[in-house]
PDB file of N, CA and C in Angstrom:
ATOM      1  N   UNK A   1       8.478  25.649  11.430  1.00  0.00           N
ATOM      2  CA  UNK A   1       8.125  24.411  10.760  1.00  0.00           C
ATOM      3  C   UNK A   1       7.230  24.688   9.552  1.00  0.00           C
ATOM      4  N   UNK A   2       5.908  25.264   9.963  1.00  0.00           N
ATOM      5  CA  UNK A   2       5.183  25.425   8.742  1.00  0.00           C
ATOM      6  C   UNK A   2       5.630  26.771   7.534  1.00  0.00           C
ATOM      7  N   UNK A   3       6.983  27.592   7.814  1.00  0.00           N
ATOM      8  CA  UNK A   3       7.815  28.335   6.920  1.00  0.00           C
ATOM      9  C   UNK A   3       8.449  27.268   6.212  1.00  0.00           C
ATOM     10  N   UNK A   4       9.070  26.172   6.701  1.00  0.00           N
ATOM     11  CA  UNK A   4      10.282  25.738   6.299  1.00  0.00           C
ATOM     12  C   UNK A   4       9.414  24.707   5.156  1.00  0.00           C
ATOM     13  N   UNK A   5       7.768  23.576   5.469  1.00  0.00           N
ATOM     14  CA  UNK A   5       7.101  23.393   4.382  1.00  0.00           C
ATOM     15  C   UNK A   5       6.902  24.119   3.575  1.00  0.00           C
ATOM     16  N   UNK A   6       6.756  25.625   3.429  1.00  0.00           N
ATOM     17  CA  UNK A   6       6.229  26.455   2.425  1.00  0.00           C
ATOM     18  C   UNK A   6       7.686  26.763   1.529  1.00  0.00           C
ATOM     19  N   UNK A   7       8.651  26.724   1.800  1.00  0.00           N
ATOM     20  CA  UNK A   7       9.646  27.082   1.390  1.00  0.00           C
ATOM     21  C   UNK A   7      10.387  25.739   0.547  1.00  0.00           C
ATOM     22  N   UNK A   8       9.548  24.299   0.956  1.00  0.00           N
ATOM     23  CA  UNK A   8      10.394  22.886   0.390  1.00  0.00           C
ATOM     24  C   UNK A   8       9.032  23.233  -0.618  1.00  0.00           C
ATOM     25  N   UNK A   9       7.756  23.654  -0.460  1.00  0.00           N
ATOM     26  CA  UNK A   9       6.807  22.990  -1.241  1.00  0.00           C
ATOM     27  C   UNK A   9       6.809  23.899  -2.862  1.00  0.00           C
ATOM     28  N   UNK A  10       7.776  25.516  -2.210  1.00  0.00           N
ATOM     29  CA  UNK A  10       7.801  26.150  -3.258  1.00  0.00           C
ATOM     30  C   UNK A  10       8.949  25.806  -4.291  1.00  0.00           C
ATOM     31  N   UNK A  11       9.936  25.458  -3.514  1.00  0.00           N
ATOM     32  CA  UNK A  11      10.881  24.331  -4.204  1.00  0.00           C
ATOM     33  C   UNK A  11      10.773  23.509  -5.452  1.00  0.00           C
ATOM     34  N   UNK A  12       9.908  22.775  -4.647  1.00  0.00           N
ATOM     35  CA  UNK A  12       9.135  21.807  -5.581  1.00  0.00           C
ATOM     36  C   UNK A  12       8.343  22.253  -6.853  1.00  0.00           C
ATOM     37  N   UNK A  13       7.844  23.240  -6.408  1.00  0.00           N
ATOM     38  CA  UNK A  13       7.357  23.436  -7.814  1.00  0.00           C
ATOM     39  C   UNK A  13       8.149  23.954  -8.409  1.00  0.00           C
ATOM     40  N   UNK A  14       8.800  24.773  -8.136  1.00  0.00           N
ATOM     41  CA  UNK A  14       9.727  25.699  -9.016  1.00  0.00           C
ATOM     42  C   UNK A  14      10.443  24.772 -10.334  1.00  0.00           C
ATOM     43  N   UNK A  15      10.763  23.508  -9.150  1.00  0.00           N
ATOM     44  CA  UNK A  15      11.597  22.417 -10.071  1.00  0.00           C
ATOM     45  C   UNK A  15      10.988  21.806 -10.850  1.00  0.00           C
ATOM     46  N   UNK A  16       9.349  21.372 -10.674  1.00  0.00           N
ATOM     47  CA  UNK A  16       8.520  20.806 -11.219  1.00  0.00           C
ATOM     48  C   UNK A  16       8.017  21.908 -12.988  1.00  0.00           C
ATOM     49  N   UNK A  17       8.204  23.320 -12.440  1.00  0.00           N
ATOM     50  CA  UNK A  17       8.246  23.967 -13.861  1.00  0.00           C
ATOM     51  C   UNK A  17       8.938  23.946 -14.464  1.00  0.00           C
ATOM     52  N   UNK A  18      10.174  23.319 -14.127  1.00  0.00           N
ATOM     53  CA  UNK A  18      11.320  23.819 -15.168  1.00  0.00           C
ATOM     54  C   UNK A  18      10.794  22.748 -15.792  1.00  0.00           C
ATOM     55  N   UNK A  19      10.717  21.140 -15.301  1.00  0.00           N
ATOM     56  CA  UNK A  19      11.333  20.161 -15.481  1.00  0.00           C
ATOM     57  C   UNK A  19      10.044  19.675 -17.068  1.00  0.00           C
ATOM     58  N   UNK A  20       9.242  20.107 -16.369  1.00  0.00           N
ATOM     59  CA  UNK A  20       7.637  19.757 -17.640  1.00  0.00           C
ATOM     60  C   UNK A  20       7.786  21.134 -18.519  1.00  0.00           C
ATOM     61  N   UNK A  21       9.061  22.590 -18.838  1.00  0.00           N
ATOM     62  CA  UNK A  21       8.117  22.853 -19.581  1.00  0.00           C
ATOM     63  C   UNK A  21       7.968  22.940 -20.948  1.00  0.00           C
ATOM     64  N   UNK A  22       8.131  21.496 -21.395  1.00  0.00           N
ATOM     65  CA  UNK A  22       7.798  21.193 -22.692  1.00  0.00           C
ATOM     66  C   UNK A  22       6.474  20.430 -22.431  1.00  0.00           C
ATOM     67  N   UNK A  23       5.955  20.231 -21.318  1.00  0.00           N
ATOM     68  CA  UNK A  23       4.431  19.620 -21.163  1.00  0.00           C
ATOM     69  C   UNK A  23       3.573  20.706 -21.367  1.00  0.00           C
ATOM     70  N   UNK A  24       2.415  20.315 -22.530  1.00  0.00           N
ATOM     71  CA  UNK A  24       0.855  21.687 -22.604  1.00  0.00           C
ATOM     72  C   UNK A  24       0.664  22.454 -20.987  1.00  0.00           C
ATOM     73  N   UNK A  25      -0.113  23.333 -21.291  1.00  0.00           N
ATOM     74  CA  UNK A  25       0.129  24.002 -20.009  1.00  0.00           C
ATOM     75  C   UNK A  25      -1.306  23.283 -19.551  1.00  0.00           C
ATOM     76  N   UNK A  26      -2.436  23.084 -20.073  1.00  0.00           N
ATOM     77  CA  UNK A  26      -3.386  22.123 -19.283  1.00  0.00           C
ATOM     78  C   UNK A  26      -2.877  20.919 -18.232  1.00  0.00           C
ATOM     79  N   UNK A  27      -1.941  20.419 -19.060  1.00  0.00           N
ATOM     80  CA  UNK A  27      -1.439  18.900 -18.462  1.00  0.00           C
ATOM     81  C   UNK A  27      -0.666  19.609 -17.092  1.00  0.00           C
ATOM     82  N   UNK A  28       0.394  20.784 -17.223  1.00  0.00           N
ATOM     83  CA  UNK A  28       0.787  20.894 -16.282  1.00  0.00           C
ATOM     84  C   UNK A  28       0.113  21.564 -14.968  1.00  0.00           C
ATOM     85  N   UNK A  29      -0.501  22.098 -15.404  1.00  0.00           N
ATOM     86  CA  UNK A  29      -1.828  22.821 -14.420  1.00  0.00           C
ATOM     87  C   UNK A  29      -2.707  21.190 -13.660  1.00  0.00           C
ATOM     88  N   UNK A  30      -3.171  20.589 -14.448  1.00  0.00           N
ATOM     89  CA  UNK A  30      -3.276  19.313 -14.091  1.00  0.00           C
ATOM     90  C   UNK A  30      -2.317  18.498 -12.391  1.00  0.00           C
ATOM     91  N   UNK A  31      -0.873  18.269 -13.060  1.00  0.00           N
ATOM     92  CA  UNK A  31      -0.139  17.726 -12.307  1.00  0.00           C
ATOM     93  C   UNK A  31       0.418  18.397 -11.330  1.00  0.00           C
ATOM     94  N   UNK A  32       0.415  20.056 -11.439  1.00  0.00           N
ATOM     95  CA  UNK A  32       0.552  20.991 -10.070  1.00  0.00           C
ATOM     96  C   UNK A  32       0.003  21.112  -9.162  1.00  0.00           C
ATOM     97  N   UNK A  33      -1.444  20.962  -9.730  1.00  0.00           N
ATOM     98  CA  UNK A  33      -2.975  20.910  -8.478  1.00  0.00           C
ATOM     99  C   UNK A  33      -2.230  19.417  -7.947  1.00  0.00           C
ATOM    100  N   UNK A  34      -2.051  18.582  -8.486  1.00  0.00           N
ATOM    101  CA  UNK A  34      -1.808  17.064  -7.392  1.00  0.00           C
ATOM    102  C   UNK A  34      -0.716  17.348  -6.791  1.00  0.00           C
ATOM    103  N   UNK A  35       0.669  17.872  -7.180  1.00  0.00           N
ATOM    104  CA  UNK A  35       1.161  18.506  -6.172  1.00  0.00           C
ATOM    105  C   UNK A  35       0.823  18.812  -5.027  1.00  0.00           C
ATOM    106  N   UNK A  36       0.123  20.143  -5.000  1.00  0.00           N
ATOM    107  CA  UNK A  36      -0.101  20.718  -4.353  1.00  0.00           C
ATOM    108  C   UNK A  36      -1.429  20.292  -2.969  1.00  0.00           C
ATOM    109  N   UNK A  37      -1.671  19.105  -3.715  1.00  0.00           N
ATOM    110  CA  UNK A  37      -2.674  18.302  -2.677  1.00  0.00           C
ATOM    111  C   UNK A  37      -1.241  17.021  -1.896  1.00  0.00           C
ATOM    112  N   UNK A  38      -0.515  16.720  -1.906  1.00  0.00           N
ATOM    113  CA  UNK A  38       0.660  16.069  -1.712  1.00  0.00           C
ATOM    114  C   UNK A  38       2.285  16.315  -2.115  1.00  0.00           C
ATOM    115  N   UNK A  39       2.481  17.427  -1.646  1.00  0.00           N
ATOM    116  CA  UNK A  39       3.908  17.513  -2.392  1.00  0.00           C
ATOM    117  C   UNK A  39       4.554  16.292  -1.667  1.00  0.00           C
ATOM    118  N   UNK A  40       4.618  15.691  -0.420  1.00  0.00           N
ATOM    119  CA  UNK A  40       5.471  14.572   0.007  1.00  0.00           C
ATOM    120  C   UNK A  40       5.876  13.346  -0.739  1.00  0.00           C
ATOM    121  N   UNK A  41       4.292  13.448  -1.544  1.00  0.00           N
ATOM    122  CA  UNK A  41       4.021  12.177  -2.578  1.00  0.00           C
ATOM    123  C   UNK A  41       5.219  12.631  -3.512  1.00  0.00           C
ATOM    124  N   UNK A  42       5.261  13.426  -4.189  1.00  0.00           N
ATOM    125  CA  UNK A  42       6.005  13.588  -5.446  1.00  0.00           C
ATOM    126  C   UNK A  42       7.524  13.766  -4.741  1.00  0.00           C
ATOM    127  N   UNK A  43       7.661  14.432  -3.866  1.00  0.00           N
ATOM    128  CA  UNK A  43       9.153  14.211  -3.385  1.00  0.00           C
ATOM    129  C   UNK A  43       9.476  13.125  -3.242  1.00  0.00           C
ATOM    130  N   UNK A  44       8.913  12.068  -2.572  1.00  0.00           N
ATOM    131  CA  UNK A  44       9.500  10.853  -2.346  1.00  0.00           C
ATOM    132  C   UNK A  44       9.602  10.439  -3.726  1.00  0.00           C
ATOM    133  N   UNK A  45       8.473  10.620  -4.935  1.00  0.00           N
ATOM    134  CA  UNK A  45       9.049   9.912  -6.278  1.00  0.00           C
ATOM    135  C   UNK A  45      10.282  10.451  -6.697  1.00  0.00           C
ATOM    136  N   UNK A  46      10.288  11.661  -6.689  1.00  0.00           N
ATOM    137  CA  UNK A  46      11.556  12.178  -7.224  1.00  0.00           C
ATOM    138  C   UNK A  46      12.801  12.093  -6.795  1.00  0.00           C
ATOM    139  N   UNK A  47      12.556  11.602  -5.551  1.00  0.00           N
ATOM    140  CA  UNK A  47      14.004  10.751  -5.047  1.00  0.00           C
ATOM    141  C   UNK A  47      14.095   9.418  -4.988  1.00  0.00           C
ATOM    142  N   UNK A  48      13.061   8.925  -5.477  1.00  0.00           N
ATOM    143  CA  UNK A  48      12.912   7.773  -6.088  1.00  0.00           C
ATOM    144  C   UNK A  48      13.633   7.994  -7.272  1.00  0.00           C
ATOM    145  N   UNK A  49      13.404   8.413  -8.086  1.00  0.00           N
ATOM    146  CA  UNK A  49      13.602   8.644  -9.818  1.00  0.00           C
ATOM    147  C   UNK A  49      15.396   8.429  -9.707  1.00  0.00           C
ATOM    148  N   UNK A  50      15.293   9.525  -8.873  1.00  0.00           N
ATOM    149  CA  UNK A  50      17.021  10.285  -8.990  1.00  0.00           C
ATOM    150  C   UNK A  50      18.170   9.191  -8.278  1.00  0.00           C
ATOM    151  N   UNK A  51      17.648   8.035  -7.743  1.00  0.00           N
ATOM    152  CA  UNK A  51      18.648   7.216  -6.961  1.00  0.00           C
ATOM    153  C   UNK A  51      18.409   5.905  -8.146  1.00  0.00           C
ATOM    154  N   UNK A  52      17.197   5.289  -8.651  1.00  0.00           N
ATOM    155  CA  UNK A  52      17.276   4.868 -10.060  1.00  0.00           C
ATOM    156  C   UNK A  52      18.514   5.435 -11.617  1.00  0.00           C
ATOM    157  N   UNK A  53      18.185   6.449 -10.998  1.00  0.00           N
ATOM    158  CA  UNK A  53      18.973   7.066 -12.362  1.00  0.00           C
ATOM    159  C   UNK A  53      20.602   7.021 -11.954  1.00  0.00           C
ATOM    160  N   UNK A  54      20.788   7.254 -10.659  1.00  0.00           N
ATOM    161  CA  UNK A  54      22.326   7.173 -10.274  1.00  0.00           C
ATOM    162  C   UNK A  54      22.635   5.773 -10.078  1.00  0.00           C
ATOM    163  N   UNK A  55      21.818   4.722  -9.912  1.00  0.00           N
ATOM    164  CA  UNK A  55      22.208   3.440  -9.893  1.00  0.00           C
ATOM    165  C   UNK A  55      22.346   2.874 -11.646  1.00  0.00           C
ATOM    166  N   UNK A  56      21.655   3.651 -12.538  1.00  0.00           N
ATOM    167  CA  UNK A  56      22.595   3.213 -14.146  1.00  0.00           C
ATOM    168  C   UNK A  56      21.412   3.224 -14.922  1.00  0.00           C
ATOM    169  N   UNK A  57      19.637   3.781 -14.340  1.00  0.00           N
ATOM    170  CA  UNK A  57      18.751   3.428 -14.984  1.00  0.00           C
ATOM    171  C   UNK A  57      18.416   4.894 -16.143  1.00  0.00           C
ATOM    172  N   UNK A  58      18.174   4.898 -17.154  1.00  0.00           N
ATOM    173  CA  UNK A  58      18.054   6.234 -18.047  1.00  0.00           C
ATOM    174  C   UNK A  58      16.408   6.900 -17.277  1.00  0.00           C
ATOM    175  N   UNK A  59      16.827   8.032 -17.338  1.00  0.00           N
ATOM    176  CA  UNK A  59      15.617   9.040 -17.108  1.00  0.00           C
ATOM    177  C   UNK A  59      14.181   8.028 -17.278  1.00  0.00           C
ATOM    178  N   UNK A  60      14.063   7.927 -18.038  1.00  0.00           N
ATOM    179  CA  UNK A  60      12.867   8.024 -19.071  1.00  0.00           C
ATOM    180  C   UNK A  60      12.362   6.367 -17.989  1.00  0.00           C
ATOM    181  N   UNK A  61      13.317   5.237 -18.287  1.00  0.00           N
ATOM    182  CA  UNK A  61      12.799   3.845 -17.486  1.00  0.00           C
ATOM    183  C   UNK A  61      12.821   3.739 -16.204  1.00  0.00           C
ATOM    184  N   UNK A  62      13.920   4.739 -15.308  1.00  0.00           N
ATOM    185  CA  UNK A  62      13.496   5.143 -13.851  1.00  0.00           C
ATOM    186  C   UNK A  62      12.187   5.729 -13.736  1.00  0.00           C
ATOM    187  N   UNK A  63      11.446   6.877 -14.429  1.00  0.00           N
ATOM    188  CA  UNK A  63      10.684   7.577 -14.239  1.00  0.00           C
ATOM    189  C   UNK A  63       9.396   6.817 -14.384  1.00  0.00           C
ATOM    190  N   UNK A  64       9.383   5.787 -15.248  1.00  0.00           N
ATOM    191  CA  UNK A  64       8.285   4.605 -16.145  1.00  0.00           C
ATOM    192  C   UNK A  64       7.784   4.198 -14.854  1.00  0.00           C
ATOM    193  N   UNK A  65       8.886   3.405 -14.057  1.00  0.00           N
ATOM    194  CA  UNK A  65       9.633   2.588 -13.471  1.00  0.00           C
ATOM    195  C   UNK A  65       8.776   2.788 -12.160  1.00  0.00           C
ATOM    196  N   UNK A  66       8.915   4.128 -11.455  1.00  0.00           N
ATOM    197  CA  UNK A  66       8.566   5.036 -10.333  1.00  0.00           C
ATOM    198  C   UNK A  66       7.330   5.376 -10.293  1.00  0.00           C
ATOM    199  N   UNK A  67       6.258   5.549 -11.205  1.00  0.00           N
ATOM    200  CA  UNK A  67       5.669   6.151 -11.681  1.00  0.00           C
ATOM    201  C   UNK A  67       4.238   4.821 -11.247  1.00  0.00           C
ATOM    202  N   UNK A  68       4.736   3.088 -12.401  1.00  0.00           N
ATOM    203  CA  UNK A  68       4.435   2.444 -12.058  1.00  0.00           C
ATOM    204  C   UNK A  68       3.802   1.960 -10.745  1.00  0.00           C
ATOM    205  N   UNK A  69       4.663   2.242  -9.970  1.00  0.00           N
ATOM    206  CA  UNK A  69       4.976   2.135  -8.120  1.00  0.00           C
ATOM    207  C   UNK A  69       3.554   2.666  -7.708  1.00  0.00           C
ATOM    208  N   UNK A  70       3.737   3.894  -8.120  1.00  0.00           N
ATOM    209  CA  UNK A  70       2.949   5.111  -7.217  1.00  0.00           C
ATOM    210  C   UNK A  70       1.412   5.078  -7.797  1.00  0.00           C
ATOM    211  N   UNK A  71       1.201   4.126  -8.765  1.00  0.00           N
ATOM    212  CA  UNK A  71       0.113   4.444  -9.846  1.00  0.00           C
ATOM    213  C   UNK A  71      -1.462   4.566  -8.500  1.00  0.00           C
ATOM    214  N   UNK A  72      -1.238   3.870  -8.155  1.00  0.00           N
ATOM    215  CA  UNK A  72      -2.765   3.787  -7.084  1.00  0.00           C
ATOM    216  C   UNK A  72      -2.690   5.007  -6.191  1.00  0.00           C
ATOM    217  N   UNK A  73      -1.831   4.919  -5.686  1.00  0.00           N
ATOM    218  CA  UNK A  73      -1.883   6.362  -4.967  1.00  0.00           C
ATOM    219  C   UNK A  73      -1.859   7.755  -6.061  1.00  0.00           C
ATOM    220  N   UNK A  74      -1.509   7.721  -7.297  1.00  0.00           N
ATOM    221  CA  UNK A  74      -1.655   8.841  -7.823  1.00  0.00           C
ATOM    222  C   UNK A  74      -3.310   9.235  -8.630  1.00  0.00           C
ATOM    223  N   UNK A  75      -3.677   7.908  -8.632  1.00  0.00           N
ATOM    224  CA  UNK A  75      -4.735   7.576  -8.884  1.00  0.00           C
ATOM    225  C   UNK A  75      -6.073   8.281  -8.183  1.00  0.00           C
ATOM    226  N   UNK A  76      -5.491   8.060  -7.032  1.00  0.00           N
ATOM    227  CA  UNK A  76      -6.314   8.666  -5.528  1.00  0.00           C
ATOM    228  C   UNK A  76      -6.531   9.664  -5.308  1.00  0.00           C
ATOM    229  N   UNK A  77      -5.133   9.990  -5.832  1.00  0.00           N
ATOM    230  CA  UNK A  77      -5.261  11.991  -5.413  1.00  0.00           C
ATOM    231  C   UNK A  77      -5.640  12.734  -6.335  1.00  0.00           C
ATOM    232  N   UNK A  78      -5.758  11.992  -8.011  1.00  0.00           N
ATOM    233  CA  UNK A  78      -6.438  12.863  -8.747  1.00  0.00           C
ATOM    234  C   UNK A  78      -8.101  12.854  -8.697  1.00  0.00           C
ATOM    235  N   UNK A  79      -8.214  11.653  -7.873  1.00  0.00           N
ATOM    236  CA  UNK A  79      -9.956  11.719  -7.842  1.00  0.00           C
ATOM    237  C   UNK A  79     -10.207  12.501  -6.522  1.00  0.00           C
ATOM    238  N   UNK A  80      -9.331  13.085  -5.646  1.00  0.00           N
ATOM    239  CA  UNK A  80      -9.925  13.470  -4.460  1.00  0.00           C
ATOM    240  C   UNK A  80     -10.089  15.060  -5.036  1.00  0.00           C
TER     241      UNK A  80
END
Protein backbone atom coordinates (compact mmCIF):
# COMPACT_ATOMS: atom_id res chain seq x y z
CA UNK A 1 0.00 0.00 0.00
CA UNK A 2 2.39 2.60 1.13
CA UNK A 3 4.77 1.48 -2.31
CA UNK A 4 1.84 1.77 -4.45
CA UNK A 5 1.22 5.79 -2.79
CA UNK A 6 4.83 6.47 -3.48
CA UNK A 7 4.67 5.28 -6.90
CA UNK A 8 0.92 7.37 -7.73
CA UNK A 9 2.57 10.38 -5.78
CA UNK A 10 5.72 10.12 -8.02
CA UNK A 11 3.41 10.04 -10.92
CA UNK A 12 2.04 12.99 -10.09
CA UNK A 13 4.70 14.92 -10.08
CA UNK A 14 6.39 13.72 -12.89
CA UNK A 15 3.15 14.92 -14.74
CA UNK A 16 2.94 18.00 -12.78
CA UNK A 17 6.66 18.86 -14.36
CA UNK A 18 5.98 18.37 -17.59
CA UNK A 19 2.74 20.10 -17.48
CA UNK A 20 4.11 23.77 -15.71
CA UNK A 21 7.34 23.74 -17.48
CA UNK A 22 6.82 26.95 -18.89
CA UNK A 23 5.96 28.12 -15.15
CA UNK A 24 9.33 30.17 -13.26
CA UNK A 25 10.91 27.62 -11.36
CA UNK A 26 10.05 29.60 -7.93
CA UNK A 27 6.30 29.31 -8.76
CA UNK A 28 6.81 25.72 -9.47
CA UNK A 29 8.81 24.83 -6.43
CA UNK A 30 5.96 26.74 -4.77
CA UNK A 31 3.06 24.45 -6.14
CA UNK A 32 5.18 21.07 -5.68
CA UNK A 33 5.71 21.67 -1.89
CA UNK A 34 1.55 21.82 -1.88
CA UNK A 35 1.61 18.81 -3.70
CA UNK A 36 3.48 17.16 -1.81
CA UNK A 37 1.57 18.16 1.45
CA UNK A 38 -1.74 16.66 -0.50
CA UNK A 39 -1.21 14.95 -3.65
CA UNK A 40 -5.04 13.54 -3.27
CA UNK A 41 -6.04 17.22 -3.40
CA UNK A 42 -4.53 17.82 -6.79
CA UNK A 43 -5.50 14.41 -8.19
CA UNK A 44 -8.96 14.82 -7.59
CA UNK A 45 -8.54 18.42 -9.43
CA UNK A 46 -6.96 16.96 -12.20
CA UNK A 47 -9.63 14.65 -12.80
CA UNK A 48 -11.70 17.21 -12.27
CA UNK A 49 -10.04 19.34 -15.07
CA UNK A 50 -9.82 16.32 -17.49
CA UNK A 51 -13.68 15.21 -17.37
CA UNK A 52 -14.51 19.22 -17.87
CA UNK A 53 -12.36 19.22 -20.76
CA UNK A 54 -13.87 15.90 -22.27
CA UNK A 55 -17.34 17.19 -21.64
CA UNK A 56 -16.44 20.33 -24.41
CA UNK A 57 -14.84 22.81 -21.80
CA UNK A 58 -11.20 24.35 -23.25
CA UNK A 59 -8.19 23.72 -20.96
CA UNK A 60 -7.72 27.01 -19.79
CA UNK A 61 -11.95 27.54 -18.47
CA UNK A 62 -12.03 23.90 -17.03
CA UNK A 63 -8.86 24.62 -15.18
CA UNK A 64 -10.29 28.49 -14.10
CA UNK A 65 -13.30 26.60 -13.47
CA UNK A 66 -11.66 23.75 -10.98
CA UNK A 67 -9.39 25.78 -9.52
CA UNK A 68 -12.28 28.20 -8.43
CA UNK A 69 -13.86 25.05 -6.55
CA UNK A 70 -10.80 24.17 -4.63
CA UNK A 71 -9.80 27.87 -3.81
CA UNK A 72 -10.32 27.49 0.18
CA UNK A 73 -8.86 24.38 0.48
CA UNK A 74 -5.85 25.43 -1.57
CA UNK A 75 -5.77 28.31 0.41
CA UNK A 76 -5.27 26.10 3.55
CA UNK A 77 -2.60 24.13 2.49
CA UNK A 78 -0.49 26.90 1.43
CA UNK A 79 -0.73 28.45 4.90
CA UNK A 80 -0.13 25.15 6.69
Amino acid sequence: MILDMSVQSFLLKQAMKWKMKNVPEAQRDMIMSLVDKNPGLFKTIGEEIERRKKGGDGEMKATMEVMKKYRAELQALAQQ
